[in-house]
C-alpha atoms as a PDB file:
ATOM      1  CA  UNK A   1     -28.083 -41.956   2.971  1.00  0.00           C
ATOM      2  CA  UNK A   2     -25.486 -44.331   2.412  1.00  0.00           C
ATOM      3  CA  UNK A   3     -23.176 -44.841  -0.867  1.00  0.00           C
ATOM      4  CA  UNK A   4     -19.459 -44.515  -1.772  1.00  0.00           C
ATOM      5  CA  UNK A   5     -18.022 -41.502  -3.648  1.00  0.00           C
ATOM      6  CA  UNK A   6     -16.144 -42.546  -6.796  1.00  0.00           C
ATOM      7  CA  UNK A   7     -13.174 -40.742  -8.985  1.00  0.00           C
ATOM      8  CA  UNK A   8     -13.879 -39.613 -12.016  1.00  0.00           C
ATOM      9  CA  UNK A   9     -12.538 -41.173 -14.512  1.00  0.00           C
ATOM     10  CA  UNK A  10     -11.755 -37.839 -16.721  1.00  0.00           C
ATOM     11  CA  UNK A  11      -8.332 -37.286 -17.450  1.00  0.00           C
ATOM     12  CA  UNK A  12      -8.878 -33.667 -17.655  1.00  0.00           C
ATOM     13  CA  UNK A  13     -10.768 -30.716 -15.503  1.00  0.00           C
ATOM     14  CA  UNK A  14     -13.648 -29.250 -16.027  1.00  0.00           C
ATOM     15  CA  UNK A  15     -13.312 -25.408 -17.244  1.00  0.00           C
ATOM     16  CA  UNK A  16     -15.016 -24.602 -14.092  1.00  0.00           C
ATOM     17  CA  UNK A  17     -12.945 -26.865 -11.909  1.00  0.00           C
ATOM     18  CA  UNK A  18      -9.724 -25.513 -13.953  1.00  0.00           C
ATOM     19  CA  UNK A  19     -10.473 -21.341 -12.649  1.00  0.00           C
ATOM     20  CA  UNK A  20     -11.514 -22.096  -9.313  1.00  0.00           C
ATOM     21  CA  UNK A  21      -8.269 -23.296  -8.545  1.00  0.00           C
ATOM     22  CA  UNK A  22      -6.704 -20.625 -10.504  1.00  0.00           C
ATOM     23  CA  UNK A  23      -8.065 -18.400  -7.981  1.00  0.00           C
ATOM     24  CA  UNK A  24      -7.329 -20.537  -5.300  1.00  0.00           C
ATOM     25  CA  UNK A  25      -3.261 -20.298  -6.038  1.00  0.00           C
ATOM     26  CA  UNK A  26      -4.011 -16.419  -6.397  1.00  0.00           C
ATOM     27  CA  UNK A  27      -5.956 -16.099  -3.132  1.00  0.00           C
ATOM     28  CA  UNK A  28      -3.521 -18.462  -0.983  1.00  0.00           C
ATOM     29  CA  UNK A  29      -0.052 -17.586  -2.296  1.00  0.00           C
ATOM     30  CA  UNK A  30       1.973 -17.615   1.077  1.00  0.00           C
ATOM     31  CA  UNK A  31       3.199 -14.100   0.907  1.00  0.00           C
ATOM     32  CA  UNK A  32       4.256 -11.468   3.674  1.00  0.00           C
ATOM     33  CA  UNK A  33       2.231  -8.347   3.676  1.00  0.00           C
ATOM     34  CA  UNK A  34       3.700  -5.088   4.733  1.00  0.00           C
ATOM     35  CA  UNK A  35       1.201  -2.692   5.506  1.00  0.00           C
ATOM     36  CA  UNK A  36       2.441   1.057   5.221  1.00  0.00           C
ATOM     37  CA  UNK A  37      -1.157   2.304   5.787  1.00  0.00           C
ATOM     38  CA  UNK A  38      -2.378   4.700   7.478  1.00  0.00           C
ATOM     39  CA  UNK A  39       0.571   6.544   7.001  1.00  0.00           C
ATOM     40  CA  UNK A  40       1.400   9.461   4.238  1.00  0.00           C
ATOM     41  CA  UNK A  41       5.031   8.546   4.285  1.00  0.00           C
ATOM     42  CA  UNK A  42       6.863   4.800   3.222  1.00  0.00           C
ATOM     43  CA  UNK A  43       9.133   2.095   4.121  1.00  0.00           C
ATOM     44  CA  UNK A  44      12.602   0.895   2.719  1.00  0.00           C
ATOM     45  CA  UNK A  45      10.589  -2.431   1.167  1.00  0.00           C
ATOM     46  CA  UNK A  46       8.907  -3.615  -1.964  1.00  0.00           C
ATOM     47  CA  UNK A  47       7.088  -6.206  -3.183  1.00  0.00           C
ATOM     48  CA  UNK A  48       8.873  -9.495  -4.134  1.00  0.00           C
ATOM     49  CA  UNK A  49       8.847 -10.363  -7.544  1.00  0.00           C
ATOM     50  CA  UNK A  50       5.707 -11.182  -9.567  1.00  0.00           C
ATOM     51  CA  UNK A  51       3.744 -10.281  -5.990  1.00  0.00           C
ATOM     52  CA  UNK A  52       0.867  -7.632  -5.765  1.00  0.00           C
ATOM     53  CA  UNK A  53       0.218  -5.712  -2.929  1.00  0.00           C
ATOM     54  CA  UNK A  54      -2.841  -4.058  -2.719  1.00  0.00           C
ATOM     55  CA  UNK A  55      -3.920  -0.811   0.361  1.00  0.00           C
ATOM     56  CA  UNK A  56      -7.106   0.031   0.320  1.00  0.00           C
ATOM     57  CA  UNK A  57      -8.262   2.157   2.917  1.00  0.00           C
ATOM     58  CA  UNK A  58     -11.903   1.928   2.690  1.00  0.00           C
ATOM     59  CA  UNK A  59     -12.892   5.103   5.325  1.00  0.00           C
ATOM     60  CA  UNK A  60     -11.327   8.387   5.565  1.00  0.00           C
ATOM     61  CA  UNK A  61     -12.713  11.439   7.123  1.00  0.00           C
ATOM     62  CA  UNK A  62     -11.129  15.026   6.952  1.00  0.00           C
ATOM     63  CA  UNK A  63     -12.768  17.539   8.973  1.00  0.00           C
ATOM     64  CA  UNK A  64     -11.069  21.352   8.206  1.00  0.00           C
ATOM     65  CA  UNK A  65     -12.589  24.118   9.867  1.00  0.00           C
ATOM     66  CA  UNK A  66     -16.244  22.706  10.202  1.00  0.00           C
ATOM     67  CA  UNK A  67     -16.229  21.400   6.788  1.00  0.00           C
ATOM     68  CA  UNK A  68     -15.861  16.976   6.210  1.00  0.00           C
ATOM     69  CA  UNK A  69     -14.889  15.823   3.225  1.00  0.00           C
ATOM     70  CA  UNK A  70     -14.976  11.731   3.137  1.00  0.00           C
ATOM     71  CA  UNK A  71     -12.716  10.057   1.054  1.00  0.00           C
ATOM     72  CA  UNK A  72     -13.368   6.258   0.104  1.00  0.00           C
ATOM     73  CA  UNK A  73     -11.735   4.549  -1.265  1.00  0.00           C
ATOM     74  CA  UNK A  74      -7.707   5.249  -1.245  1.00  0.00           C
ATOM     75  CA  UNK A  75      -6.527   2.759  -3.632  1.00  0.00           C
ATOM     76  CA  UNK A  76      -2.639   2.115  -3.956  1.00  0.00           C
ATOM     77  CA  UNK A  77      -1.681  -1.011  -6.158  1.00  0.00           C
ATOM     78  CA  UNK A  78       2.337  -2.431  -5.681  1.00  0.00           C
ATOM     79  CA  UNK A  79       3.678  -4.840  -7.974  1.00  0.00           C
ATOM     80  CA  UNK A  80       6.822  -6.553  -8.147  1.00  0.00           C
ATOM     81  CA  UNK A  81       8.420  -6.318 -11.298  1.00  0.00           C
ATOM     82  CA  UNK A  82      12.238  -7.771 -10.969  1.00  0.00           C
ATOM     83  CA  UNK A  83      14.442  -8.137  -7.890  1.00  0.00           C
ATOM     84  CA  UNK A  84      13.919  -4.995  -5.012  1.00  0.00           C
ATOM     85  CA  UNK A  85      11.944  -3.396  -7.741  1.00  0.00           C
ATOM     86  CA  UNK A  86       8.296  -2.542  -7.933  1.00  0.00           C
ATOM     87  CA  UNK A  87       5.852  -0.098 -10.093  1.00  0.00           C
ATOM     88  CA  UNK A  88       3.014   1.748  -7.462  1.00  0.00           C
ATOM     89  CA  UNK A  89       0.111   3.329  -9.473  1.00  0.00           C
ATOM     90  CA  UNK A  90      -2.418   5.273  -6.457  1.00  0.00           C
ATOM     91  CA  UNK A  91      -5.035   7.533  -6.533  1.00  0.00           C
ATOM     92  CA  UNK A  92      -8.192   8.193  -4.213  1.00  0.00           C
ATOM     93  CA  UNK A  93     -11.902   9.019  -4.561  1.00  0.00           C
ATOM     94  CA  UNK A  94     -13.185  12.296  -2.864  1.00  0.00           C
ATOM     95  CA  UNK A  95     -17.429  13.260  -2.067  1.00  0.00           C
ATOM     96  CA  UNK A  96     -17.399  17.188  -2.087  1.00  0.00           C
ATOM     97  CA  UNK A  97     -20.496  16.318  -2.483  1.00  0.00           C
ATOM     98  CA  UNK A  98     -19.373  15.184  -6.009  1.00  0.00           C
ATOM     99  CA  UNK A  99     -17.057  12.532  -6.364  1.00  0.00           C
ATOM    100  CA  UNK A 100     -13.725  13.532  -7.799  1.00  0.00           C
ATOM    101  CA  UNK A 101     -10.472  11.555  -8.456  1.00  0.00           C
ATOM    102  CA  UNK A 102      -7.522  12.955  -6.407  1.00  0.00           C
ATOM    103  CA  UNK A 103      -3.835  12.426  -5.956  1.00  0.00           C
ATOM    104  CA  UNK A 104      -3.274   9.831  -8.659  1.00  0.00           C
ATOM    105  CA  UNK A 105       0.258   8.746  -9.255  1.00  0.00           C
ATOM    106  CA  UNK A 106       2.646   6.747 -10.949  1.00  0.00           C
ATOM    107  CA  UNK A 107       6.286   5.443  -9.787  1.00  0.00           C
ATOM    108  CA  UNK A 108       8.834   3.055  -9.458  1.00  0.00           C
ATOM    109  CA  UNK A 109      10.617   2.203  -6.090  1.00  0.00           C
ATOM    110  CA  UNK A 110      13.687   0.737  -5.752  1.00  0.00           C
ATOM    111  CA  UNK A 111      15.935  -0.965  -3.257  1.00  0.00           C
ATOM    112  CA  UNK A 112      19.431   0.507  -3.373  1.00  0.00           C
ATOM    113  CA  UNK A 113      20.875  -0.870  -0.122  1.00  0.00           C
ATOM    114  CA  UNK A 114      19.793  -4.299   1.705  1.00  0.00           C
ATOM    115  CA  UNK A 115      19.340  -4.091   5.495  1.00  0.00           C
ATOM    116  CA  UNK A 116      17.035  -4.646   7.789  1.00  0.00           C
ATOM    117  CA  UNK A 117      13.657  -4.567   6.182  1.00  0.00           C
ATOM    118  CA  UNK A 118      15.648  -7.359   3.647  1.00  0.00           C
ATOM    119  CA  UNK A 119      16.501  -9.256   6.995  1.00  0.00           C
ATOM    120  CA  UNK A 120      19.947  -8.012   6.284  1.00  0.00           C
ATOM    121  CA  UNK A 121      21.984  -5.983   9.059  1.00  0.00           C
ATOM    122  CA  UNK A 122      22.342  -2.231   8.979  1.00  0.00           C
ATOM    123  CA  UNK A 123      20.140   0.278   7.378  1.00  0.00           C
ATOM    124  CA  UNK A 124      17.181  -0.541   4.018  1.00  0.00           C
ATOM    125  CA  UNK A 125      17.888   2.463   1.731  1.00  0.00           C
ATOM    126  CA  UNK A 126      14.914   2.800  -1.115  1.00  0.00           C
ATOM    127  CA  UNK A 127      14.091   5.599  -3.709  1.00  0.00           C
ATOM    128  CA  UNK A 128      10.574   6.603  -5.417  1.00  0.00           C
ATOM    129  CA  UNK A 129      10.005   8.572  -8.263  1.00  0.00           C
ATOM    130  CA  UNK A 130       7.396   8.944 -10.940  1.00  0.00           C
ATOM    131  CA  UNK A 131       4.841  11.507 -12.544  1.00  0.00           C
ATOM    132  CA  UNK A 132       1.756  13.127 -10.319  1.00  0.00           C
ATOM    133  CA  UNK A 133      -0.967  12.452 -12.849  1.00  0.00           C
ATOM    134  CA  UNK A 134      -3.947  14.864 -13.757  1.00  0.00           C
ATOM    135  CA  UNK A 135      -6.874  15.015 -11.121  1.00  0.00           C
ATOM    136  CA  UNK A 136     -10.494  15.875 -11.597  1.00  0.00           C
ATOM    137  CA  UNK A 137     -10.126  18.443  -9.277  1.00  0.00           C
ATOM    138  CA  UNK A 138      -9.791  22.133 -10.340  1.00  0.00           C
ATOM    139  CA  UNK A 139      -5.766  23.471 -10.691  1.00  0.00           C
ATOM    140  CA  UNK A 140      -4.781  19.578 -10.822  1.00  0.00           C
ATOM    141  CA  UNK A 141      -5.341  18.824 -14.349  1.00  0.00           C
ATOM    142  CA  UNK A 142      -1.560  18.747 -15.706  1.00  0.00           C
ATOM    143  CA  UNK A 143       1.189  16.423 -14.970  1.00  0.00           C
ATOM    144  CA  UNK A 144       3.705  17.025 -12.375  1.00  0.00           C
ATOM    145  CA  UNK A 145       6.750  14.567 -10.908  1.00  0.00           C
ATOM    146  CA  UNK A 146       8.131  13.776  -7.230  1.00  0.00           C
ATOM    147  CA  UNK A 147      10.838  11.696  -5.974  1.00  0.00           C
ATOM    148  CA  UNK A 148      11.536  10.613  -2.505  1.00  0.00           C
ATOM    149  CA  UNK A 149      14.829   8.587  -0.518  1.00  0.00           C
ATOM    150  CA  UNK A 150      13.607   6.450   2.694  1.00  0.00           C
ATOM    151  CA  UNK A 151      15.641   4.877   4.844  1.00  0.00           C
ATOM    152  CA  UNK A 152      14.639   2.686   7.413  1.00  0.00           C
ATOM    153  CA  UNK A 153      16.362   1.068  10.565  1.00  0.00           C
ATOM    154  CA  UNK A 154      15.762  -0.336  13.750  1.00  0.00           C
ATOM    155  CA  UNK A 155      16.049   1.267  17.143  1.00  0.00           C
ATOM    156  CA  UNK A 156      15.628  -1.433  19.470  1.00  0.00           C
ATOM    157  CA  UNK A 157      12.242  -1.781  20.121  1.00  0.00           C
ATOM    158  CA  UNK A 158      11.239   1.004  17.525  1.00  0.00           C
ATOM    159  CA  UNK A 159      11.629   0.737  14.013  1.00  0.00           C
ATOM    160  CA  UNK A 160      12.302   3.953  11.886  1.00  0.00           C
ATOM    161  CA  UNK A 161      11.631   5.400   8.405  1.00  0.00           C
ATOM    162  CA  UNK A 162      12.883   8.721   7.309  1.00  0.00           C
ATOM    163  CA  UNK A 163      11.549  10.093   3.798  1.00  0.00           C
ATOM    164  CA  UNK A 164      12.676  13.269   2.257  1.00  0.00           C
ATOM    165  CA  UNK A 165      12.394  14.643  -1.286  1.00  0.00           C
ATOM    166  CA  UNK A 166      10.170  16.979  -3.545  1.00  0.00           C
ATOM    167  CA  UNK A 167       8.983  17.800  -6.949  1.00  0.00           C
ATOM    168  CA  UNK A 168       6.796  20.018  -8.614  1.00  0.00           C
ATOM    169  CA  UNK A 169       2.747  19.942  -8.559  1.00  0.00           C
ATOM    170  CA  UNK A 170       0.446  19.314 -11.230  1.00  0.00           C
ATOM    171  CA  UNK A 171      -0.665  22.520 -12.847  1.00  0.00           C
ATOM    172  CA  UNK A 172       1.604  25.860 -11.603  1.00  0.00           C
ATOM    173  CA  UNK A 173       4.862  23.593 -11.531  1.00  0.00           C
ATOM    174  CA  UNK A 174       5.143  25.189  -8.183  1.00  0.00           C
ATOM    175  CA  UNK A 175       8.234  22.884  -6.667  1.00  0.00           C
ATOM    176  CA  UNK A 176       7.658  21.523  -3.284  1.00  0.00           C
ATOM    177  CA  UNK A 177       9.308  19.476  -0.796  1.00  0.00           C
ATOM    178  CA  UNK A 178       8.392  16.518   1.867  1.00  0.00           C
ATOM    179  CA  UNK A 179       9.307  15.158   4.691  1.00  0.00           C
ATOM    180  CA  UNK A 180       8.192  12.463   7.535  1.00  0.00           C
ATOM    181  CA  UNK A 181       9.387  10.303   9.928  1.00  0.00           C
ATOM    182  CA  UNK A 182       7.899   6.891  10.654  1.00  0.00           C
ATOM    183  CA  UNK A 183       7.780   4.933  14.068  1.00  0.00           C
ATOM    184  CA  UNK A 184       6.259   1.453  14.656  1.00  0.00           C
ATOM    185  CA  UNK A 185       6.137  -0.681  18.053  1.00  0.00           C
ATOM    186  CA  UNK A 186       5.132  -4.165  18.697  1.00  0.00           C
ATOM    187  CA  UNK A 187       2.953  -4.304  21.805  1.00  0.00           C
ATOM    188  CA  UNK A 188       1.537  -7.411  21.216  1.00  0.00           C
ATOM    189  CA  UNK A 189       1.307 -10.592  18.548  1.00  0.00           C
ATOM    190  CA  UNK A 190       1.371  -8.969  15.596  1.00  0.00           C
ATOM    191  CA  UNK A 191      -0.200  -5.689  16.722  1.00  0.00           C
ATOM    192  CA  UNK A 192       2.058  -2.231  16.328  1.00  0.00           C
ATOM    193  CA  UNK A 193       1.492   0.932  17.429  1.00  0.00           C
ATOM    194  CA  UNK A 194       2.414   3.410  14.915  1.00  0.00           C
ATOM    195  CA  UNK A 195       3.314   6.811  14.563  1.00  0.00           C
ATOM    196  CA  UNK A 196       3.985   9.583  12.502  1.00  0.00           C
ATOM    197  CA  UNK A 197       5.194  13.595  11.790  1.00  0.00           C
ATOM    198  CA  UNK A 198       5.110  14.434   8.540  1.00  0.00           C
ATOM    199  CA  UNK A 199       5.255  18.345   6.524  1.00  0.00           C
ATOM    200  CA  UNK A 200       4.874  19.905   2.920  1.00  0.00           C
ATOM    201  CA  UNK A 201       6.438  23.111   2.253  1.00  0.00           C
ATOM    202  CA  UNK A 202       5.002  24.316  -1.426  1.00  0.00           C
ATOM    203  CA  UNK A 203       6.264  27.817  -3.483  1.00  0.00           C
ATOM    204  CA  UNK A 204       3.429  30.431  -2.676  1.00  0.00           C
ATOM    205  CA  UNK A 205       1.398  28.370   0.174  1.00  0.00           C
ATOM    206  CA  UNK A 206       1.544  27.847   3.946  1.00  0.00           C
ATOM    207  CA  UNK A 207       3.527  24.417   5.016  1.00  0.00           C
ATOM    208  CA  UNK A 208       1.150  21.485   5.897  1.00  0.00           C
ATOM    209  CA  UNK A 209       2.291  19.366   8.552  1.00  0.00           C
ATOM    210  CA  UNK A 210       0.359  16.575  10.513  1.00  0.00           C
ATOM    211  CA  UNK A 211       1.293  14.237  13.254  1.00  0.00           C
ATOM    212  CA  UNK A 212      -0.692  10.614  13.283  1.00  0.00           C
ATOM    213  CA  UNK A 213      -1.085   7.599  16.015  1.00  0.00           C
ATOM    214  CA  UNK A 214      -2.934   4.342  15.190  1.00  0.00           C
ATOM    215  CA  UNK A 215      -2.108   0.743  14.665  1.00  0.00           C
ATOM    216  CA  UNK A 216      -1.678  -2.267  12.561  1.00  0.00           C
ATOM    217  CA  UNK A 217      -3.062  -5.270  12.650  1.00  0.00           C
ATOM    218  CA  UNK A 218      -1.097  -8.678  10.812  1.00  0.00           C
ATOM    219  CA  UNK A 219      -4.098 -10.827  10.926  1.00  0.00           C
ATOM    220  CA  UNK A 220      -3.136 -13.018   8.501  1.00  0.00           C
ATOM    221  CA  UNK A 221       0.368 -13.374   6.620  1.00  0.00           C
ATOM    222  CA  UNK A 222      -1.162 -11.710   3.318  1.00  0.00           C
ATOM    223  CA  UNK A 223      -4.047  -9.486   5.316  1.00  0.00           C
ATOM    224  CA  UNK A 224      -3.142  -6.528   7.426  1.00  0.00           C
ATOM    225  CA  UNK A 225      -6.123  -4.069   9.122  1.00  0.00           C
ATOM    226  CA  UNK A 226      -4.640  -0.561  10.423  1.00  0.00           C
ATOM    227  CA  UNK A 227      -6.557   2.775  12.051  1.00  0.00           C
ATOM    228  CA  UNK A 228      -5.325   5.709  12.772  1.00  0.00           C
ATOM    229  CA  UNK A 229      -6.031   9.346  13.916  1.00  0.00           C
ATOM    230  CA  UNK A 230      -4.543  12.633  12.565  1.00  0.00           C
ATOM    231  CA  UNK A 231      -3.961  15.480  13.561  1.00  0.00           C
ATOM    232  CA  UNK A 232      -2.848  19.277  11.750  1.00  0.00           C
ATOM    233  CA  UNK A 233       0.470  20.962  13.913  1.00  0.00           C
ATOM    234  CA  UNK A 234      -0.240  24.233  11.795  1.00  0.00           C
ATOM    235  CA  UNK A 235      -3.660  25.762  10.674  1.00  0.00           C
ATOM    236  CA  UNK A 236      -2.992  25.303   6.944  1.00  0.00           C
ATOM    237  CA  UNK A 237      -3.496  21.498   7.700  1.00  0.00           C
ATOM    238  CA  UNK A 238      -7.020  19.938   8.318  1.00  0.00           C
ATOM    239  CA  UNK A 239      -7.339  19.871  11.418  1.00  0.00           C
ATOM    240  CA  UNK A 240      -8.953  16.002  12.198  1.00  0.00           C
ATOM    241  CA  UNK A 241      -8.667  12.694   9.779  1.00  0.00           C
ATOM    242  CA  UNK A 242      -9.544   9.660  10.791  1.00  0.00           C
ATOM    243  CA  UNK A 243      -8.839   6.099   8.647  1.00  0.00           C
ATOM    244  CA  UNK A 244      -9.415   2.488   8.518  1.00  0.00           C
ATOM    245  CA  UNK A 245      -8.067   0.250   5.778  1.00  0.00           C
ATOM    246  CA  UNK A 246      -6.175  -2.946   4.810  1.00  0.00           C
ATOM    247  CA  UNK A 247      -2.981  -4.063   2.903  1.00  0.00           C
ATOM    248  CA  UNK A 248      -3.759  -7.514   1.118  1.00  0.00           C
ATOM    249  CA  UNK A 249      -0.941  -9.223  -1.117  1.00  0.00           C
ATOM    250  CA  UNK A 250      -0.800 -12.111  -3.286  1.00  0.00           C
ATOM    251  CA  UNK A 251       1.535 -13.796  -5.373  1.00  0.00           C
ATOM    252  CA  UNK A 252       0.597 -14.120  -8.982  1.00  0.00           C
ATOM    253  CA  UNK A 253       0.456 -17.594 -10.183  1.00  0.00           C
ATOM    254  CA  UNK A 254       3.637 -19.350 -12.709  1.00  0.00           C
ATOM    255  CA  UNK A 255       3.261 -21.256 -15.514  1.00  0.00           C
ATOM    256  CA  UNK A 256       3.996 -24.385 -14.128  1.00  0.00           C
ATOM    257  CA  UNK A 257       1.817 -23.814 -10.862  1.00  0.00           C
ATOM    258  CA  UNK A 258      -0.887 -22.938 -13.240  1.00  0.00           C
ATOM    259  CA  UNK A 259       0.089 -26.142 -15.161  1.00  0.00           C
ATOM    260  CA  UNK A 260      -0.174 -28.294 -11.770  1.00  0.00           C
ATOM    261  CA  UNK A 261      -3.129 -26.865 -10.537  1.00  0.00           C
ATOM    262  CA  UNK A 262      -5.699 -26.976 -13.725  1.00  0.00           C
ATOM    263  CA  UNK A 263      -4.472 -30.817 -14.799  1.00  0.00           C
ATOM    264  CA  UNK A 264      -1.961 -32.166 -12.472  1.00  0.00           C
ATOM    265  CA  UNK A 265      -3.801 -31.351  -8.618  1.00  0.00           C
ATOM    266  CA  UNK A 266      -5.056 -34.604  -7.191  1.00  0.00           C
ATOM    267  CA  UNK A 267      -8.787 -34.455  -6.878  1.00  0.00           C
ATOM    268  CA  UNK A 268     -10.679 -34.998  -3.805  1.00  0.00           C
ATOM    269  CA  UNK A 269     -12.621 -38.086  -3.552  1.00  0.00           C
ATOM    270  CA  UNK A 270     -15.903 -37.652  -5.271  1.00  0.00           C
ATOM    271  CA  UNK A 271     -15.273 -35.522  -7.451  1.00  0.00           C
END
């Protein structure tokens, strides 16, 4: 069938026309992801300003003596709120069989020195702090707090983050204390291998301390897949986990790119 398309002669979008490409500045936004899935520890970064960050990791398996417990998903939302400043809000959902909210958080990270994960020489040093909210799970219904210092640097071809801190847990105020150390190699592309130790030591329980390999995957400059494997040093940690999930970030739209896009865009012939 033959025929010309023709403009339309409306000065202004449809509603319909207007939120698709809303969503279309939301969904494209060049930003850089940084994917600190699958590990338990973090890096020297946060989100640029007004920029979301979302790790999801949609499969995890524990298996501890014999028993599995499946957790999916682990949600942990970043979002830029002023210059080398972000608010994280986390928590996870937990079959055993019934489903149970775990480990939810809230905190603020901060930049205190530029380096290299702010393309800057010498080393990123960050800080995270915030209240451990209440679980569903039994013993975690009260508030506790945490705070951690990560620094990260480079050690040609590896690049390293080192967390320490502590705090004190939800219900017996019990203080505790955390470490890990974080390795990352490029093999290939944008493929890393990655690596990790990491401990807790808590008042009145056995340390917990886990070593992980997997990898990461920068498919895209906002989409990042990662894996990984883990395994318990010591018997008080489970003794197999295994994860898959993604990091996904966007920028949030301005007013004025809003402004452009629902009445200013040009509009494709046709339409």
């Amino acid at each position: 069938m033959g025929g010309r398309h023709r403009r339309c002669s409306c000065s202004r979008r449809s509603p319909i026309r207007r939120l698709v490409a809303a969503l279309l500045v939301v969904l494209f936004a060049p930003v850089s992801a940084r994917a600190y899935r699958p590990f338990v520890s973090t890096d020297a970064a946060v989100a640029d300003v007004k920029e979301v960050e979302i790790e999801l990791g949609y499969f995890n398996l524990e298996r501890t003596r014999r028993e599995n417990t499946i957790t999916t998903p682990a949600v942990v939302l970043n979002y830029g709120v002023a210059k080398n400043w972000e608010v994280v809000g986390e928590f996870r959902l937990e079959g055993r069989p019934d489903v149970e909210i775990s480990d939810p958080g809230l905190f603020v990270n901060g930049v205190l020195k530029d380096g290299v994960l702010q393309d800057k020489e010498g080393i990123s040093v960050a800080v995270e702090a915030g209240p451990l909210l209440p679980s569903t799970l039994p013993h975690e219904r009260g508030v506790g707090a945490a705070a951690t210092g990560i620094v990260s640097a480079t050690l040609a071809p590896f690049t390293v983050h080192v967390n320490g801190g502590g705090g004190l847990q939800r219900d017996d105020r019990d203080g505790f204390a955390v470490w890990g150390v974080i390795g990352e190699l490029p093999v290939h592309g944008h493929v890393r291998v990655v690596g990790e130790v990491n401990g807790e030591n808590t008042q009145s329980e056995r340390p917990i301390s886990s070593a992980l390999l997997g990898v990461i995957w920068q498919t895209t400059k906002t989409l990042s897949l990662d894996a990984g494997v883990r395994r318990g040093i010591i018997r008080a940690a489970p003794d197999w986990q295994f994860t898959l999930g993604l990091t996904w970030s966007f920028a949030l739209p301005t007013r004025s790119t809003l402004g452009y896009w629902l009445l200013e865009a040009p509009r494709p012939a046709g339409v």
